[in-house]
PDB file of N, CA and C in Angstrom:
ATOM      1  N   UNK A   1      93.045  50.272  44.611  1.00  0.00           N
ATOM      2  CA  UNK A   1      92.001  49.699  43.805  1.00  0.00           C
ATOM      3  C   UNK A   1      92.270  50.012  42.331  1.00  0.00           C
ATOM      4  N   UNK A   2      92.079  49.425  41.205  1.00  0.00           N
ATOM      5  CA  UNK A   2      92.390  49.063  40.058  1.00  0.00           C
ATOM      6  C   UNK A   2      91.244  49.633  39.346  1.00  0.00           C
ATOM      7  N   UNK A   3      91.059  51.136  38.499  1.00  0.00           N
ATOM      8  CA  UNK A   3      90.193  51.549  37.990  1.00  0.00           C
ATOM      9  C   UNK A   3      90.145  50.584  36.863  1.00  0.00           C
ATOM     10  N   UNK A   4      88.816  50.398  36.085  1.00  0.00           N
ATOM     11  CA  UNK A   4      88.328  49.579  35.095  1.00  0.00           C
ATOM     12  C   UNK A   4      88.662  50.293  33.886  1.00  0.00           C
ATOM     13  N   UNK A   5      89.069  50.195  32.709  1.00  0.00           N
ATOM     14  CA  UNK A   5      89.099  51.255  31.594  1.00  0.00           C
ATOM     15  C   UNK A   5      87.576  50.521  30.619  1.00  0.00           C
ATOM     16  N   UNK A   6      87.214  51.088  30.055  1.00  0.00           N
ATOM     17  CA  UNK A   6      85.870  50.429  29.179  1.00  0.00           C
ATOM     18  C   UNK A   6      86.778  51.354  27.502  1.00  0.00           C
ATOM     19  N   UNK A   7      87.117  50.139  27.328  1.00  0.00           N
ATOM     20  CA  UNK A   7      87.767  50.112  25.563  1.00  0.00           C
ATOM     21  C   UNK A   7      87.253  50.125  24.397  1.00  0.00           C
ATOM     22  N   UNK A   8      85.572  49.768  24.542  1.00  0.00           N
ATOM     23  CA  UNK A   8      84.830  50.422  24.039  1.00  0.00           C
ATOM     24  C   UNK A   8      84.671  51.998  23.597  1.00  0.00           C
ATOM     25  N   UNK A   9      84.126  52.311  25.087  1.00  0.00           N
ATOM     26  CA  UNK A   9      84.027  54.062  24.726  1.00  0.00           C
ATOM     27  C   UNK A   9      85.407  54.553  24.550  1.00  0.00           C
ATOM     28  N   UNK A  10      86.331  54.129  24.551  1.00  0.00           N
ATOM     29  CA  UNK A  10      87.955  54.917  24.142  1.00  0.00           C
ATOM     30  C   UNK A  10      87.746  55.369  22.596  1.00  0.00           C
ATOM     31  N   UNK A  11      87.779  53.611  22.459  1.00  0.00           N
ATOM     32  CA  UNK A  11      87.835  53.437  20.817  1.00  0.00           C
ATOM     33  C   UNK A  11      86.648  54.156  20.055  1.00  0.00           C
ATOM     34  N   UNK A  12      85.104  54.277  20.771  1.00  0.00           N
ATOM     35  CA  UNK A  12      84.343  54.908  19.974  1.00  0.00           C
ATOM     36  C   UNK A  12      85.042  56.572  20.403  1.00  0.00           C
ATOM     37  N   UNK A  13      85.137  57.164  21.512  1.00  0.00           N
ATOM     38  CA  UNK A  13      85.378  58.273  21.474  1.00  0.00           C
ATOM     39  C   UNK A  13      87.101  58.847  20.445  1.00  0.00           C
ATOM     40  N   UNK A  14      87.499  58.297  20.445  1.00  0.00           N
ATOM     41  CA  UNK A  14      88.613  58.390  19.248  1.00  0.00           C
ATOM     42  C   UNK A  14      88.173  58.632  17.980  1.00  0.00           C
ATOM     43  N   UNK A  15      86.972  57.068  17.863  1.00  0.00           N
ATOM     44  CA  UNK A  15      86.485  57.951  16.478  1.00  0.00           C
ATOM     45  C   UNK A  15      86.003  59.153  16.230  1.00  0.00           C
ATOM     46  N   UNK A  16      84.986  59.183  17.381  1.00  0.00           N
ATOM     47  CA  UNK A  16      84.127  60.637  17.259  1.00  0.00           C
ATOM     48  C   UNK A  16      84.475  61.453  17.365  1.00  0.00           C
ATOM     49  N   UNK A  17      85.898  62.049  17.719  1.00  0.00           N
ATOM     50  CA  UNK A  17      86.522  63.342  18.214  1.00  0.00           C
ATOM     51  C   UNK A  17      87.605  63.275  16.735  1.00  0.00           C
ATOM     52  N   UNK A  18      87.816  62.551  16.198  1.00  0.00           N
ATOM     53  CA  UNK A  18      88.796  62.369  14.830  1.00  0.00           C
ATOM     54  C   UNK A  18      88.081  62.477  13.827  1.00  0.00           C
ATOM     55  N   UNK A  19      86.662  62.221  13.547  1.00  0.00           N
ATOM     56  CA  UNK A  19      85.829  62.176  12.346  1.00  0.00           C
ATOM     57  C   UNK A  19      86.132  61.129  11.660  1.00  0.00           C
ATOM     58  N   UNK A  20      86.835  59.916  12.175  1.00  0.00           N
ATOM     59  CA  UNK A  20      87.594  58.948  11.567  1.00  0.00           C
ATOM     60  C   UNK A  20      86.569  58.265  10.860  1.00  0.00           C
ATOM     61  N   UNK A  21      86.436  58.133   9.354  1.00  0.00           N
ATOM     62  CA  UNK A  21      85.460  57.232   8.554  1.00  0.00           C
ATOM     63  C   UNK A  21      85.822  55.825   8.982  1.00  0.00           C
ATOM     64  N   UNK A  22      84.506  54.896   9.040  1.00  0.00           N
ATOM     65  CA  UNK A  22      84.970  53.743   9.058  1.00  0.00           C
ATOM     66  C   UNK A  22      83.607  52.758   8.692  1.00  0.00           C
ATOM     67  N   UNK A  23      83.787  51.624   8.215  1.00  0.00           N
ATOM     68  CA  UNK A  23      82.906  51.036   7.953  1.00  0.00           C
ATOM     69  C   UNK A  23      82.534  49.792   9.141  1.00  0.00           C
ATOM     70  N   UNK A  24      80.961  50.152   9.344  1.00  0.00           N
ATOM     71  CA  UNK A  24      80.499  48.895  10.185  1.00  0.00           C
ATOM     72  C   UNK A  24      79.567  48.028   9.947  1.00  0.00           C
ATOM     73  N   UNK A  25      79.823  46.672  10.178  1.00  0.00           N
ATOM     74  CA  UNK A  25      79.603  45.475   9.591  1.00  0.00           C
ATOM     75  C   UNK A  25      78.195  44.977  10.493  1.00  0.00           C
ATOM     76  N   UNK A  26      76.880  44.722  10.443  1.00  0.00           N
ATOM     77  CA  UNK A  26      75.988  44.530  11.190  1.00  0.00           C
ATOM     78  C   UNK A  26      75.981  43.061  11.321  1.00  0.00           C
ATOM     79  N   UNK A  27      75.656  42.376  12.184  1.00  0.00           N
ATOM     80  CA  UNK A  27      75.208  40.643  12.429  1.00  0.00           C
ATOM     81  C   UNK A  27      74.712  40.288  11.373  1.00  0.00           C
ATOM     82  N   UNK A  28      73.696  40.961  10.865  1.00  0.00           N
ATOM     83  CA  UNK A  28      72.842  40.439   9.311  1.00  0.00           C
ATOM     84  C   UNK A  28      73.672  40.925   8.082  1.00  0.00           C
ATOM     85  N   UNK A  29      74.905  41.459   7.863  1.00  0.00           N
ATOM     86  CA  UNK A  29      75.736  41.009   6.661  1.00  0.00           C
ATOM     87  C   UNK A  29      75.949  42.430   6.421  1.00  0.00           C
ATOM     88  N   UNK A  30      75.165  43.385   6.596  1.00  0.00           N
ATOM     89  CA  UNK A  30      74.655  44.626   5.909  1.00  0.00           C
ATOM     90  C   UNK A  30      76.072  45.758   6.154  1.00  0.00           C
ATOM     91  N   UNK A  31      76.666  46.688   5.505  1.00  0.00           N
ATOM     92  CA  UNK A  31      77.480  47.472   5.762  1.00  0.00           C
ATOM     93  C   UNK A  31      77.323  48.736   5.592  1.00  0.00           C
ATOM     94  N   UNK A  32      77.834  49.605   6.435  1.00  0.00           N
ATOM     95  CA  UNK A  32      77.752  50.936   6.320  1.00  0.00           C
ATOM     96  C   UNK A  32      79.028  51.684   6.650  1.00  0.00           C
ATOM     97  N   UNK A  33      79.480  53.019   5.749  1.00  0.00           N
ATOM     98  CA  UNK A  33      80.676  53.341   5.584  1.00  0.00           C
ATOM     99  C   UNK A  33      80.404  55.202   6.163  1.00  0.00           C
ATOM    100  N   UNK A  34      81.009  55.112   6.734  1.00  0.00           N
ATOM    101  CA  UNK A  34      80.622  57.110   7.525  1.00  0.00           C
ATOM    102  C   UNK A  34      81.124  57.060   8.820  1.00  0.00           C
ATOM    103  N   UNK A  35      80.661  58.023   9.721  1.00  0.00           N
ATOM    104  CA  UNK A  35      81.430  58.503  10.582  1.00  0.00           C
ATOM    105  C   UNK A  35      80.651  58.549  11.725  1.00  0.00           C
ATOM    106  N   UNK A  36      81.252  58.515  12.650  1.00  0.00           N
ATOM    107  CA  UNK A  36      80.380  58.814  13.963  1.00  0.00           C
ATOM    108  C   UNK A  36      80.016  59.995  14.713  1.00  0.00           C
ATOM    109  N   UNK A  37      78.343  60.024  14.796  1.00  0.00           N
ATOM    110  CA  UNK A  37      78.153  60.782  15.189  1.00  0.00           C
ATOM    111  C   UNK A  37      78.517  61.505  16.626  1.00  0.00           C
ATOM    112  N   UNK A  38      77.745  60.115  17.622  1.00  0.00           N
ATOM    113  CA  UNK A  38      77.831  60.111  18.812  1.00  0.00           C
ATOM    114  C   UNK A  38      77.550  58.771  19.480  1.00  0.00           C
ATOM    115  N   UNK A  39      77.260  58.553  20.299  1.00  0.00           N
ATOM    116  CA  UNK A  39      76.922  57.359  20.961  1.00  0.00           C
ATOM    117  C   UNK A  39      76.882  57.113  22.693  1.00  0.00           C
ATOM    118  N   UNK A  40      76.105  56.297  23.127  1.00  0.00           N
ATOM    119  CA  UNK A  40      75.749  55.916  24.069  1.00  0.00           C
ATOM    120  C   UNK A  40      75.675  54.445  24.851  1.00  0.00           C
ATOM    121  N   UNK A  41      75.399  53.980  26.084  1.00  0.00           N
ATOM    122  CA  UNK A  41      75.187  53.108  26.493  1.00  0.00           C
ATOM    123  C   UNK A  41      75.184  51.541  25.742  1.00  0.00           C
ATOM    124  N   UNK A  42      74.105  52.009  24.860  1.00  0.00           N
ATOM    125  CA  UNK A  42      73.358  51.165  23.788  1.00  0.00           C
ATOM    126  C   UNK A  42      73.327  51.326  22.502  1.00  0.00           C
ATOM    127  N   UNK A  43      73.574  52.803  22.107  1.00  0.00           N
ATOM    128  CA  UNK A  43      73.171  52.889  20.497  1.00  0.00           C
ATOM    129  C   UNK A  43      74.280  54.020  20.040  1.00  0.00           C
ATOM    130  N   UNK A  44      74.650  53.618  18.921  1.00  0.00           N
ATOM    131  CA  UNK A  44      75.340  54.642  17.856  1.00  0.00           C
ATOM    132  C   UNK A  44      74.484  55.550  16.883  1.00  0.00           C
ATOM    133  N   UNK A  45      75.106  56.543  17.137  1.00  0.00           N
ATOM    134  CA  UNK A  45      74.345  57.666  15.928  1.00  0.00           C
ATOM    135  C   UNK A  45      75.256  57.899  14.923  1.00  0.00           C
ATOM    136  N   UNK A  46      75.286  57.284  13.801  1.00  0.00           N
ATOM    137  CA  UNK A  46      76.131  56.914  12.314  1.00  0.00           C
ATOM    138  C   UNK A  46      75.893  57.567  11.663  1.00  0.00           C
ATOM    139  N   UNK A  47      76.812  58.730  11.008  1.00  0.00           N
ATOM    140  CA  UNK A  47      76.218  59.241   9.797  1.00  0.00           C
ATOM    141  C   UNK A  47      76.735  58.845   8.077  1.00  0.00           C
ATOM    142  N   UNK A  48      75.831  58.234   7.386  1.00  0.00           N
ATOM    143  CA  UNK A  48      76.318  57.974   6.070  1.00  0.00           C
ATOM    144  C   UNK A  48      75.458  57.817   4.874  1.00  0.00           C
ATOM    145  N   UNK A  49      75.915  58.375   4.313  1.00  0.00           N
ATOM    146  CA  UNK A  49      75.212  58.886   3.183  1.00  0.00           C
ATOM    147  C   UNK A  49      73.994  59.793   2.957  1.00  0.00           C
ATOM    148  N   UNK A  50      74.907  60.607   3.572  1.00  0.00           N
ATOM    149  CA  UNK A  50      73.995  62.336   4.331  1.00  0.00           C
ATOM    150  C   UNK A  50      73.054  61.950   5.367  1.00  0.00           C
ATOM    151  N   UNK A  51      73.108  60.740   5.910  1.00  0.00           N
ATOM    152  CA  UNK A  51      71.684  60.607   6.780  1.00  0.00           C
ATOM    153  C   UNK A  51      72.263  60.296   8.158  1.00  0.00           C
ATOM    154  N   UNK A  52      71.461  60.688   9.057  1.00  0.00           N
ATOM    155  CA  UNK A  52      71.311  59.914  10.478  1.00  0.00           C
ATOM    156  C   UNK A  52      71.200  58.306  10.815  1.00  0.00           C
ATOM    157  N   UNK A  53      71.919  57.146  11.417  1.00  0.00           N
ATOM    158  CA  UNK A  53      71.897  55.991  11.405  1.00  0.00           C
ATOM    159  C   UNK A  53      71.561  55.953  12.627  1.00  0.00           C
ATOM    160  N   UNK A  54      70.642  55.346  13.575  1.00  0.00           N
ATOM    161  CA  UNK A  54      70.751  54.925  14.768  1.00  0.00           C
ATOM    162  C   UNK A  54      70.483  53.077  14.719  1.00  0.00           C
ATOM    163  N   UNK A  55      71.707  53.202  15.145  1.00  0.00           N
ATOM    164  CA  UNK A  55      71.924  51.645  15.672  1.00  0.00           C
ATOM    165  C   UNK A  55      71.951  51.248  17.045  1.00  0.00           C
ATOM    166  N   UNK A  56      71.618  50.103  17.048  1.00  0.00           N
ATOM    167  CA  UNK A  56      72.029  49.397  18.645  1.00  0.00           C
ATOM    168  C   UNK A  56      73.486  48.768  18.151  1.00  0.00           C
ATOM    169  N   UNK A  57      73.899  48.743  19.336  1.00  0.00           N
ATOM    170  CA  UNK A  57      75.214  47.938  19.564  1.00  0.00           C
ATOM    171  C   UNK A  57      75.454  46.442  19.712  1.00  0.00           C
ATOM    172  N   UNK A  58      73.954  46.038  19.877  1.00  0.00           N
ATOM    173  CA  UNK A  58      73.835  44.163  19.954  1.00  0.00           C
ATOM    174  C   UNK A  58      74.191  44.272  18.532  1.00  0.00           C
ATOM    175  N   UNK A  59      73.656  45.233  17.578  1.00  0.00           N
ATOM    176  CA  UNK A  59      73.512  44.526  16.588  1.00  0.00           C
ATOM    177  C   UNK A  59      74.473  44.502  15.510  1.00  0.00           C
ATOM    178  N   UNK A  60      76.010  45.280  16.076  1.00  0.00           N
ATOM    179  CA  UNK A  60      77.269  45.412  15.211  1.00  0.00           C
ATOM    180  C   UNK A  60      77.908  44.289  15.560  1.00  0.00           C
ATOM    181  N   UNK A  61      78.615  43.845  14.781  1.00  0.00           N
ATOM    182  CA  UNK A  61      79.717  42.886  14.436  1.00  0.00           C
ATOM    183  C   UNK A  61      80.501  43.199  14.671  1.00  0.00           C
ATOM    184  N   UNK A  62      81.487  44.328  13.440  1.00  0.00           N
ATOM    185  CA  UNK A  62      82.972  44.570  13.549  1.00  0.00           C
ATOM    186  C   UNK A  62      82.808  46.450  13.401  1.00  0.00           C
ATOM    187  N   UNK A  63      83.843  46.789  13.435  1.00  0.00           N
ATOM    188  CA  UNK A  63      84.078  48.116  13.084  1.00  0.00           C
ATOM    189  C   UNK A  63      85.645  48.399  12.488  1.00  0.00           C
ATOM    190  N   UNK A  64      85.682  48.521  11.014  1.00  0.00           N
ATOM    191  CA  UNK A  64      86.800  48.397  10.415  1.00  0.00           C
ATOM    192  C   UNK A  64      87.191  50.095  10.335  1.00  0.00           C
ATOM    193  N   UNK A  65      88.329  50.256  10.621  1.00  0.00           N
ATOM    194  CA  UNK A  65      88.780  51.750  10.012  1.00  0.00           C
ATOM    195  C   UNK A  65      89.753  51.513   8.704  1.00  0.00           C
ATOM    196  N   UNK A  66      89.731  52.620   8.015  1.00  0.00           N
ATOM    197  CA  UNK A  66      90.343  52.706   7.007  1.00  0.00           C
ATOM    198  C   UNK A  66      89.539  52.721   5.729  1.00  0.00           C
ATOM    199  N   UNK A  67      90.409  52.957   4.564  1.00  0.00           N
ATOM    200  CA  UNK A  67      89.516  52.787   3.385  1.00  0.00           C
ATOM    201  C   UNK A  67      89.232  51.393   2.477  1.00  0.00           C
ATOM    202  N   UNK A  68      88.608  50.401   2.002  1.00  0.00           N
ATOM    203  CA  UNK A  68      88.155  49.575   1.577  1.00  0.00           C
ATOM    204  C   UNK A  68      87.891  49.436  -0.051  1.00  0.00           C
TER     205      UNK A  68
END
């Protein structure tokens, strides 16, 4: 049987264990540049610009790494 990989949580857990900054792009245009806290099922805990972000995940677009 053919385990499933979910490339999602890879890619978020890469970030979160690297502190990798990256900027994410919301459906409504809006951007935010920081790091990941943690995350779940449904929602990201973003931190940027000293603060706590909790997002849902319907509501990201893209997730760019690197600097801009």
């Amino acid at each position: 049987m053919v385990e499933k990989r979910n490339i999602q949580d890879e890619y978020l857990e890469t970030l979160k264990n690297e502190k990798k900054e990256f900027t994410v792009f919301l459906t409504n245009g809006f951007q935010l540049r920081g790091t990941l806290y943690d995350y779940d099922k449904y929602m990201i805990d973003f931190f940027s610009q000293e603060r706590h972000h909790l997002i849902y995940k319907h509501a990201i677009s893209t997730f760019v790494e690197g600097t801009q």
